[in-house]
Protein backbone atom coordinates (compact mmCIF):
# COMPACT_ATOMS: atom_id res chain seq x y z
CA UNK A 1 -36.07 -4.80 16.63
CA UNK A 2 -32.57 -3.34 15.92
CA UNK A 3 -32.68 -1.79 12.51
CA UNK A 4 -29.61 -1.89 10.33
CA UNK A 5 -30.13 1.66 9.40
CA UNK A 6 -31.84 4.80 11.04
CA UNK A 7 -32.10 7.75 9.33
CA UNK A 8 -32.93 11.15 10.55
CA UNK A 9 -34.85 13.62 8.14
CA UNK A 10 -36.37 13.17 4.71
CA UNK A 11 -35.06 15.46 2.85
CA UNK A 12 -33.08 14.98 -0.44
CA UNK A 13 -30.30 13.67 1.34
CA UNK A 14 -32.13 11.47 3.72
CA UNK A 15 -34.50 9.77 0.68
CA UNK A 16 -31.21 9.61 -1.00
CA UNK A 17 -29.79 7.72 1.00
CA UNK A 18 -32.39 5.37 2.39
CA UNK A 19 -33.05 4.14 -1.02
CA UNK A 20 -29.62 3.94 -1.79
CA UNK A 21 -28.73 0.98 1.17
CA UNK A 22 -29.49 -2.17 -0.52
CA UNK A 23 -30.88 -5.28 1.35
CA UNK A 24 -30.74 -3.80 4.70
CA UNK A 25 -33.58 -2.82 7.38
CA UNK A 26 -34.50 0.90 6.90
CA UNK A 27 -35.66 3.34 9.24
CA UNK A 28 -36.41 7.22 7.93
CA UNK A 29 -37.68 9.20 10.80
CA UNK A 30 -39.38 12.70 9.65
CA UNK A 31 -40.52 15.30 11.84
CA UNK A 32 -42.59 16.71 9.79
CA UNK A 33 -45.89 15.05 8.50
CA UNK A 34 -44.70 14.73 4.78
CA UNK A 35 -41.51 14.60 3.35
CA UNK A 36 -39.36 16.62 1.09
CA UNK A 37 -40.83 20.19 2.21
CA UNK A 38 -37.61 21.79 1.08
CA UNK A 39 -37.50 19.68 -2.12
CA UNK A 40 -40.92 21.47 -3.15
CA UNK A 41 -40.39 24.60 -3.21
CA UNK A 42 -36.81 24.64 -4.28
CA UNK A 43 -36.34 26.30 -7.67
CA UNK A 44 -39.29 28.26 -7.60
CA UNK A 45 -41.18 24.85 -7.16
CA UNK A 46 -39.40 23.76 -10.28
CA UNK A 47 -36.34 21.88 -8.88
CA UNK A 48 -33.19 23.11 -9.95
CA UNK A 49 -32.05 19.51 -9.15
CA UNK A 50 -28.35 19.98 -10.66
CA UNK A 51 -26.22 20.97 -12.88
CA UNK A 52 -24.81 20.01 -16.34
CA UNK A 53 -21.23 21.46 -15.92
CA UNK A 54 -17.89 19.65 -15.67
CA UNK A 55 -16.88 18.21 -12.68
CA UNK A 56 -13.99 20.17 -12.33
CA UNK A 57 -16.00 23.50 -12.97
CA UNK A 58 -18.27 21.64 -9.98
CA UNK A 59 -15.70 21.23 -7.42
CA UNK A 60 -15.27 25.50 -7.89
CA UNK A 61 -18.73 26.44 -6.67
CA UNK A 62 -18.43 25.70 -3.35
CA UNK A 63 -16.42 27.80 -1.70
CA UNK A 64 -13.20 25.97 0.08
CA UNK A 65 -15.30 23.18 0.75
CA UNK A 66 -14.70 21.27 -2.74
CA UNK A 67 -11.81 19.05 -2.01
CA UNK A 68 -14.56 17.98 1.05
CA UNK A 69 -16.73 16.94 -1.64
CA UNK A 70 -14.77 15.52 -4.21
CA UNK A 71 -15.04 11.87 -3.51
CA UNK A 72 -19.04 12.24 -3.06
CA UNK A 73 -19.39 14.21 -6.36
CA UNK A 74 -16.86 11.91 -8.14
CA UNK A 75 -18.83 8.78 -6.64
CA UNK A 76 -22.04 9.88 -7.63
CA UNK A 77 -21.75 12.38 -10.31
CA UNK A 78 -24.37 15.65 -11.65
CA UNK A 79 -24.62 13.09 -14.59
CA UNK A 80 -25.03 9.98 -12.47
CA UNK A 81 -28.30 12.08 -11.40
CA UNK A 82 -29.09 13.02 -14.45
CA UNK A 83 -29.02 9.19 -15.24
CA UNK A 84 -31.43 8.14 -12.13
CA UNK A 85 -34.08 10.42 -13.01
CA UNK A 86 -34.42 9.64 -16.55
CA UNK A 87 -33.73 5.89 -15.77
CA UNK A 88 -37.19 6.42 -13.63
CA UNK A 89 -38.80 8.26 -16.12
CA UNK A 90 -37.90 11.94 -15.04
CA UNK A 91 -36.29 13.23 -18.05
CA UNK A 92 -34.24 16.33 -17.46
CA UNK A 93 -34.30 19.94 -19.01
CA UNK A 94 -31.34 21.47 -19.23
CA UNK A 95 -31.79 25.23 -19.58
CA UNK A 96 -28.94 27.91 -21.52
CA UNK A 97 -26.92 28.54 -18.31
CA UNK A 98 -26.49 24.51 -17.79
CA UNK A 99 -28.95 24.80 -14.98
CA UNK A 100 -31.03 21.03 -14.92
CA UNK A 101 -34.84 20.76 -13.93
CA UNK A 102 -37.45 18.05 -14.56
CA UNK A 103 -38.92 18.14 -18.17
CA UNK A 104 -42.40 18.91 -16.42
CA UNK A 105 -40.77 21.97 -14.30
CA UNK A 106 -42.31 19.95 -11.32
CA UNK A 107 -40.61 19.71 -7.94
CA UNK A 108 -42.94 17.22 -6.61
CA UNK A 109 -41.70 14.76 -9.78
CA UNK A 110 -38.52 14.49 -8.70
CA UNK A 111 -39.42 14.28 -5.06
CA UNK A 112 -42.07 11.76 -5.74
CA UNK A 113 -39.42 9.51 -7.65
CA UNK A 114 -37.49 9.59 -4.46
CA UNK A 115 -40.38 8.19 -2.35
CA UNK A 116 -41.12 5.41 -4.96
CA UNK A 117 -37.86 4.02 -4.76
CA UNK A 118 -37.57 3.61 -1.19
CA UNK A 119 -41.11 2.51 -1.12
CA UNK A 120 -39.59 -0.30 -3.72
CA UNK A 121 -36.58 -0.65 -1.17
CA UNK A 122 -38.80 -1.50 1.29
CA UNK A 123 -37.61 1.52 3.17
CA UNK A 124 -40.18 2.48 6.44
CA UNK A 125 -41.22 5.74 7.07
CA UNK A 126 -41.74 7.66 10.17
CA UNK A 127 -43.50 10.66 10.04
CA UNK A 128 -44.44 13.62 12.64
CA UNK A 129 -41.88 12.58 14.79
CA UNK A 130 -38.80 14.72 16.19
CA UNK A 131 -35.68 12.91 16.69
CA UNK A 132 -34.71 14.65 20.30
CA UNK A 133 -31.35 12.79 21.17
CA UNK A 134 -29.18 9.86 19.38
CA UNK A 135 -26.97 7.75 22.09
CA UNK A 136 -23.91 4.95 21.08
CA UNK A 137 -23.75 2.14 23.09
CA UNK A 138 -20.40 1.69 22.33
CA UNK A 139 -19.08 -0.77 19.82
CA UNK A 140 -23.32 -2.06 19.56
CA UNK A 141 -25.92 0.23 18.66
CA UNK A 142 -27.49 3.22 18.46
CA UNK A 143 -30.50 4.12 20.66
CA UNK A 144 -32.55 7.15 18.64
CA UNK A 145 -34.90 8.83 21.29
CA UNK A 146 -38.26 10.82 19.35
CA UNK A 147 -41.32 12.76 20.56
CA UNK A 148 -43.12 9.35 20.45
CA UNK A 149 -40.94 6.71 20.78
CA UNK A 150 -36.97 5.19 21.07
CA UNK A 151 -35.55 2.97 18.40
CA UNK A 152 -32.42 0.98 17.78
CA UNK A 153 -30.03 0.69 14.82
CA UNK A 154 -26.43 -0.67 14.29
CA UNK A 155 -26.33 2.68 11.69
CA UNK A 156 -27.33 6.17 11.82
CA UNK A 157 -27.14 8.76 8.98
CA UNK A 158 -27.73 12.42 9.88
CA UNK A 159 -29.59 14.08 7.53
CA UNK A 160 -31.82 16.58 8.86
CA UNK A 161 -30.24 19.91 7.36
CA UNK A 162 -29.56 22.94 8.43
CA UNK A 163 -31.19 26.25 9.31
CA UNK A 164 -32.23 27.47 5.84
CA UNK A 165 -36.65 27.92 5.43
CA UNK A 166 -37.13 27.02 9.24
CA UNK A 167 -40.95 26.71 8.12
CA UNK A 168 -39.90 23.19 5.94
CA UNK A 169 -38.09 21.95 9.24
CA UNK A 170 -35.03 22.67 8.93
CA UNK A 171 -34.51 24.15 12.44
CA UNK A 172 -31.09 22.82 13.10
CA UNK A 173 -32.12 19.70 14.97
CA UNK A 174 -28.91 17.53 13.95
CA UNK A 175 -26.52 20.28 15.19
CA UNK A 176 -27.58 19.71 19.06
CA UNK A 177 -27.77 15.92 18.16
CA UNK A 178 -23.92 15.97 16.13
CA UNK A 179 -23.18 17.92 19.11
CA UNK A 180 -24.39 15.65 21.98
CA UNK A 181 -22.23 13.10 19.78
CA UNK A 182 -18.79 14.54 20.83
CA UNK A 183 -18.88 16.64 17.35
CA UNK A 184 -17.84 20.39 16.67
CA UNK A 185 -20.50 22.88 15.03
CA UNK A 186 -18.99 25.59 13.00
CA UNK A 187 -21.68 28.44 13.34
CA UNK A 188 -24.14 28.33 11.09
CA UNK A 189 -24.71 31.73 9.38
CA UNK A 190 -27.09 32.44 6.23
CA UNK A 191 -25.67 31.84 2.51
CA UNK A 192 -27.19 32.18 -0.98
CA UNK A 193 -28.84 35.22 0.46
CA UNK A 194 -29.32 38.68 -0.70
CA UNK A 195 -28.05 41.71 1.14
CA UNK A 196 -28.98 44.63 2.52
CA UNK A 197 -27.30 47.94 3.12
CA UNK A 198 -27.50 50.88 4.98
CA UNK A 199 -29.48 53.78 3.52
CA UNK A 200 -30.80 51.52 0.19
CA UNK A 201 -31.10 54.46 -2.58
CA UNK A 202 -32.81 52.00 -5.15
CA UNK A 203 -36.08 50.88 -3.88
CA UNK A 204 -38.09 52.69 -6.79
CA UNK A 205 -35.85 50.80 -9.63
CA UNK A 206 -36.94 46.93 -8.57
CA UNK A 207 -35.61 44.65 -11.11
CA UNK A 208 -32.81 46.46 -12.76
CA UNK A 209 -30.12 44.03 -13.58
CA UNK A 210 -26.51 44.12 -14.77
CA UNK A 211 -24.96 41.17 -16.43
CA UNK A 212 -20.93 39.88 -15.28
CA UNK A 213 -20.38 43.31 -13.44
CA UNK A 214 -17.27 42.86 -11.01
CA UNK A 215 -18.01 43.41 -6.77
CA UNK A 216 -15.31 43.53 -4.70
CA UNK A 217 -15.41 43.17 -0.93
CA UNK A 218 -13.74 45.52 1.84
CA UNK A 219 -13.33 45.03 5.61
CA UNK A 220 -11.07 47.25 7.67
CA UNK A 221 -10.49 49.43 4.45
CA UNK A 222 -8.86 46.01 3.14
CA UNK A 223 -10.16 44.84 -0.10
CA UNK A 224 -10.73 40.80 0.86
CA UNK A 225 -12.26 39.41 -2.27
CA UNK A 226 -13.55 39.97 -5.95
CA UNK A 227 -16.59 38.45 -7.52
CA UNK A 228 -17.98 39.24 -10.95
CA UNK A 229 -21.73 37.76 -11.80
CA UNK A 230 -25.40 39.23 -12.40
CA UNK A 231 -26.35 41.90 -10.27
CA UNK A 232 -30.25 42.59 -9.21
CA UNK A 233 -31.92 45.57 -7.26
CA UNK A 234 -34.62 44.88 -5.61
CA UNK A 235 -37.43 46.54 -3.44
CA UNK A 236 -35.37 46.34 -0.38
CA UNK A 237 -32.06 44.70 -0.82
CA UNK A 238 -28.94 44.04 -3.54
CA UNK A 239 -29.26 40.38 -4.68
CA UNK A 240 -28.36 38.15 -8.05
CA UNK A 241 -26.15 35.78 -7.77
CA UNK A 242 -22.77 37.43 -7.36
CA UNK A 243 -24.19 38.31 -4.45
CA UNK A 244 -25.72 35.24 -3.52
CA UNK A 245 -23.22 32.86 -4.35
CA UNK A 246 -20.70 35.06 -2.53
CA UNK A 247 -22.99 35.81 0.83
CA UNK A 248 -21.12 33.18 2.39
CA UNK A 249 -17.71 35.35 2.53
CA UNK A 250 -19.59 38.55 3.66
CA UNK A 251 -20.39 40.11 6.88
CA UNK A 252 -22.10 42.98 8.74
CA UNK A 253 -19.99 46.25 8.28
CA UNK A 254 -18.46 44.93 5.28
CA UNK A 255 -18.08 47.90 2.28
CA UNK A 256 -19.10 46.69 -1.37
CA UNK A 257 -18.07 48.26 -4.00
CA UNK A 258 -19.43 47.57 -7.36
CA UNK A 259 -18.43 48.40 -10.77
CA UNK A 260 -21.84 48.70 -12.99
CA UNK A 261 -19.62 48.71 -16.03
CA UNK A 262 -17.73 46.60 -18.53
CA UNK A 263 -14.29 48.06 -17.95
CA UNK A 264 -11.87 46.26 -15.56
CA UNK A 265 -11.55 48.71 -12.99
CA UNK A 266 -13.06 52.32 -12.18
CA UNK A 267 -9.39 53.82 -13.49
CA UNK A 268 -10.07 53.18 -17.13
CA UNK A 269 -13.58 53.78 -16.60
CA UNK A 270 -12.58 57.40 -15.58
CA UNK A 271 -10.34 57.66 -18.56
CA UNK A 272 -12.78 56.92 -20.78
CA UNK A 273 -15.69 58.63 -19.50
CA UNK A 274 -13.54 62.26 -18.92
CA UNK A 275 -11.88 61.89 -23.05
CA UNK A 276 -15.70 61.30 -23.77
CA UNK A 277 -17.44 64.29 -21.80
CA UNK A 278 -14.24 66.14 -23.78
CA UNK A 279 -15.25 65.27 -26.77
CA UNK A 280 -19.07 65.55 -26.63
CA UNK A 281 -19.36 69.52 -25.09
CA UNK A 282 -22.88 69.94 -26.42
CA UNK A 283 -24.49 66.67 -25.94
CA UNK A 284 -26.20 66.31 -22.41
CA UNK A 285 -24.77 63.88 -19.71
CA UNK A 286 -27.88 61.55 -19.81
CA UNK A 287 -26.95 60.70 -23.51
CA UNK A 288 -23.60 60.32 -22.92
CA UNK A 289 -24.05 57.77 -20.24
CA UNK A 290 -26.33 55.89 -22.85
CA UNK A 291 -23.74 55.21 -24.30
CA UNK A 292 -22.10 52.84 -21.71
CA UNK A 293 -25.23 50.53 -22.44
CA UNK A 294 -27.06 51.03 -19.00
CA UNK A 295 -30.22 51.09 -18.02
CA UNK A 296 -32.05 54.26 -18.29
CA UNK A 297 -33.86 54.33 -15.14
CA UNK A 298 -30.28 53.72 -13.33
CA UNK A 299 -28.80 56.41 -15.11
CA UNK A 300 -31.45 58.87 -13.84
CA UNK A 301 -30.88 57.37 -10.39
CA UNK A 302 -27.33 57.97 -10.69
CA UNK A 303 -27.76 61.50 -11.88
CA UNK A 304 -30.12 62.20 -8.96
CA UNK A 305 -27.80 60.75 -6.24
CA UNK A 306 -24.99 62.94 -7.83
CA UNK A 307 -27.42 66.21 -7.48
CA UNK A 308 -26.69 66.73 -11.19
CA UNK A 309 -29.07 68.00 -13.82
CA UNK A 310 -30.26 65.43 -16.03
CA UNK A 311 -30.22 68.14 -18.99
CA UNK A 312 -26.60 69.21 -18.21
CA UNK A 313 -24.22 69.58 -21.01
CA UNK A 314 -20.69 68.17 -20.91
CA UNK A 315 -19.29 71.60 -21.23
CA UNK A 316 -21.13 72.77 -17.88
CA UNK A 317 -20.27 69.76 -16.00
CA UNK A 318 -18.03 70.38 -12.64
CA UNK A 319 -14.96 68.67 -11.40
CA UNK A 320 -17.19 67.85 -8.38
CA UNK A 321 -19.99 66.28 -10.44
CA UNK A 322 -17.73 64.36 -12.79
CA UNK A 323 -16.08 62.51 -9.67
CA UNK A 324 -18.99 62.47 -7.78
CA UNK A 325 -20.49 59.91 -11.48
CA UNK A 326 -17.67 58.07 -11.75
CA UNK A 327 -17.70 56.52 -8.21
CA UNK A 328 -21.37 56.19 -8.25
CA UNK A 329 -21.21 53.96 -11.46
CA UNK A 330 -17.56 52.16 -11.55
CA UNK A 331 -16.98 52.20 -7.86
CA UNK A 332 -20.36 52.57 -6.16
CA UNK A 333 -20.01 51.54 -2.25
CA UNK A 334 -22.60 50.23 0.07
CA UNK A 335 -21.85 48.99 3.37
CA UNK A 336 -23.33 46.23 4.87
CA UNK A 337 -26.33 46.47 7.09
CA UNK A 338 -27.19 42.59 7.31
CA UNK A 339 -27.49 39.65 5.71
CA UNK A 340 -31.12 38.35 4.57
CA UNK A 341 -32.16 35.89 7.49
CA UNK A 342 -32.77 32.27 7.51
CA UNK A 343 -36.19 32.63 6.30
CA UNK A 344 -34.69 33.61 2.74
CA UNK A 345 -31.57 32.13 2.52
CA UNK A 346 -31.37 29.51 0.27
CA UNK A 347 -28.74 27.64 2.09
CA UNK A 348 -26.72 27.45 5.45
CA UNK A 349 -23.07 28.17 5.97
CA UNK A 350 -21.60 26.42 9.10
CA UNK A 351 -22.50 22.96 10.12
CA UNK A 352 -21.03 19.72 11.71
CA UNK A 353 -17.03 20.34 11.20
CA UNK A 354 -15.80 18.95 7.89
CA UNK A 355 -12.36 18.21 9.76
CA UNK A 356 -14.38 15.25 12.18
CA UNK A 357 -15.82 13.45 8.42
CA UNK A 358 -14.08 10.90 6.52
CA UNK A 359 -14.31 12.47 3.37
CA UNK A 360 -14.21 9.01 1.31
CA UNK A 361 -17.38 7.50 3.24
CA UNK A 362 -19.05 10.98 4.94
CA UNK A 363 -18.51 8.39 8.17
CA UNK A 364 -17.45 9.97 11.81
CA UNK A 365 -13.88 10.06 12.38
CA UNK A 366 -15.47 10.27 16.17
CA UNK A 367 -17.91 7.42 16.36
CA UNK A 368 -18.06 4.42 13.83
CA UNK A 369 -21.24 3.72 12.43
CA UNK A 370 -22.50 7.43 12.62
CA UNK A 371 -22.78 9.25 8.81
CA UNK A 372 -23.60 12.62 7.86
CA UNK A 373 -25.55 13.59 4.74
CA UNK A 374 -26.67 17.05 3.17
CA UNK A 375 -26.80 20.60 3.83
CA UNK A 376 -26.14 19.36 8.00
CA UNK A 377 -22.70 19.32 7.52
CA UNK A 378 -20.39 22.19 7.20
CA UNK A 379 -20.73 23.26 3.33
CA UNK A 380 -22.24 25.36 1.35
CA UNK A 381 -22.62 25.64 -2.69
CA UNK A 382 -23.68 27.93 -5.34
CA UNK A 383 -26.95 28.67 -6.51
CA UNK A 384 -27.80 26.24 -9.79
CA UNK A 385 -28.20 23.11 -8.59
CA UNK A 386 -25.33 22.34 -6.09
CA UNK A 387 -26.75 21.83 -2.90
CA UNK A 388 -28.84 19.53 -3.99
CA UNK A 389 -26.39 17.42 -5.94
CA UNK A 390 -24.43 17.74 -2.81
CA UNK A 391 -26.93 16.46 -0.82
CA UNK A 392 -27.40 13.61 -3.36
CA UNK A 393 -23.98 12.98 -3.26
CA UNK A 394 -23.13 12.98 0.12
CA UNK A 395 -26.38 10.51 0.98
CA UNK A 396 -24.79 8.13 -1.68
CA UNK A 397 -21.41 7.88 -0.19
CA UNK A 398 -22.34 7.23 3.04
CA UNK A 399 -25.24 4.66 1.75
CA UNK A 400 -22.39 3.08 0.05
CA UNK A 401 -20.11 2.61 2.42
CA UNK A 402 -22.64 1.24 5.17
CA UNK A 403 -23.36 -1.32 2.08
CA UNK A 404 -19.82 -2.46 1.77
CA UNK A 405 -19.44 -3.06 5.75
């Protein structure tokens, strides 16, 4: 049997897209013994499926790979999602921040929705099975070559994605088989990841937070970028998502410098802090710093690393001292040790070469027939929901345009 359509993984973008091919043979080849590990434990478990946000504001959060995606995500929309679930009875929560999640906080609802409907496509499933090579016999078929067994389809879809939670599957399998294709694999490196730095001074104040504090990024004493978000310590590492979302520009040696306050820059910051210490002589520092609205335990940390007395008047603190505060909370710098691995990164950067994809059908501009779908190829978005919706997207695209041939 030659099927019309193979598809390699079952993740959200390979159940996308095998229930999204109408009236065709279906294969989905898994090589795990379930699908949709990923799915499950995305969110928390709760399946930060998408988000409610504009398109526009959509096309933003993923890097420089949004005009990439713009004819997936304008084919098959956050709200087009939104749409299918509730159409199958999934009805969506959308929290404060626009973030969207099933009404039950369930991954496994929106995963089993997936199933059911290519179950009802008459989609067949292929489980515990590792797809080791795909071969084009050109202008015919497609020979796909597993653990087990070989099978043929006039179609294949690549969906297997990338490196990201190695212990749900994603190993990179579809890199070596993109590759084996004739197609180029920009490295994959981690993204949505926290960060950690050389000599970490905050591992006793886990879970202090800042809210839309600027970061800027410097390599070679260049400053390269700017980000502004909500900022987390934890026990080990720097994380929230301005770090997260911007992981994907970062790299080893890198400097950081973060501004924990509200002012625009650690200039006015200074200016304000020295005409304040002027004016309050007999108050302590410790107070004083209250007043910049930030959290106590960081302000004790911040006195500590600056060797100054937390019971120090402003009259009796130093030049030294004063400078020594103001860099440690406008301009605070830690250089970059690493980047969490692939076992915590949400996401993978790199990926089959955006540049070899028709971006209208997600079809190879190197062999016809062959489609990519999902976190496999070369892009990486935001933390909120738009990887997923990316996936989605991308899966319906290329299910559409092997419907229209």
């Amino acid at each position: 049997m030659i099927y019309d359509v193979i598809i390699i993984g079952a993740g959200a973008a390979g159940l996308f897209s095998a229930l999204s091919v109408k009236n065709k043979n279906v294969l989905l080849i898994e090589k795990n013994t379930a699908p949709g590990q990923k799915l499950l434990i995305s969110g928390a478990g709760q399946c930060n499926y998408t988000n409610n946000c504009n398109l526009d504001e959509f096309l933003k959060r993923y890097g420089n790979r949004g005009r990439f995606l713009k004819s997936a995500l304008f084919n098959f929309s956050n709200i087009d999602t939104i749409e299918f679930f509730d159409k199958h009875g999934v009805k969506s929560f959308i929290r404060e921040d626009e973030k969207v999640f099933p009404e039950s906080l369930k991954a496994e609802d929106i995963l089993n929705t997936l199933i059911f409907c290519c179950k009802k496509s008459g989609v067949e499933f292929i489980y515990d099975s590792t797809v080791e090579n795909v071969m084009y016999h050109e202008n015919k078929f497609f020979t796909v070559k597993t653990s087990k067994s070989s099978f043929s389809g006039h179609n294949v879809i690549i969906a297997t994605g990338g490196k990201s939670y190695p212990n749900t599957g994603s190993t990179g399998d579809g890199y070596k088989l993109a590759q084996n294709l004739g197609h180029k694999i920009e490295k994959p490196t981690e993204s949505l990841t926290p960060v950690y730095t050389d000599n970490y001074d905050f591992k006793d104040i886990p879970g202090i937070s800042f809210k839309n504090i600027s970061v800027t990024l410097w390599r070679n004493n260049k400053k390269t970028n700017e980000f502004k978000g909500d900022f987390l310590f934890t026990h080990v590492n720097i994380s929230g998502p301005v770090i997260l979302n911007n992981s994907r520009y970062m790299e080893k040696g890198d400097i950081l410098k973060i501004n924990f306050t509200t002012f625009k820059n650690s200039e006015e910051f200074k200016k304000d802090f020295e005409n304040l210490i002027l004016a309050s002589g007999k108050m302590n520092i410790k107070t004083v710093l209250r007043k910049y609205d930030l959290p106590k335990r960081f302000i004790e940390k911040i006195m500590e690393l600056a060797n100054a007395d937390e019971e120090i008047k402003c009259s009796q603190l130093d030049k030294s001292k004063r400078k020594k505060l103001i860099e440690l909370i406008s301009n605070y710098p830690f250089r970059i040790e690493k980047l969490g691995g692939f076992h915590i990164s949400m996401v993978t950067k790199g990926g089959v070469s955006t540049e070899e994809i028709n971006t209208k059908t997600m079809e190879s501009k190197i062999i016809p027939h062959l489609y990519f779908a999902g976190e496999v190829i070369d892009y990486d978005g935001d933390t909120g929901g738009f990887n997923i919706q990316a996936a989605f997207s991308t899966a319906k695209l290329a299910a559409d345009a092997i419907n229209k041939k």
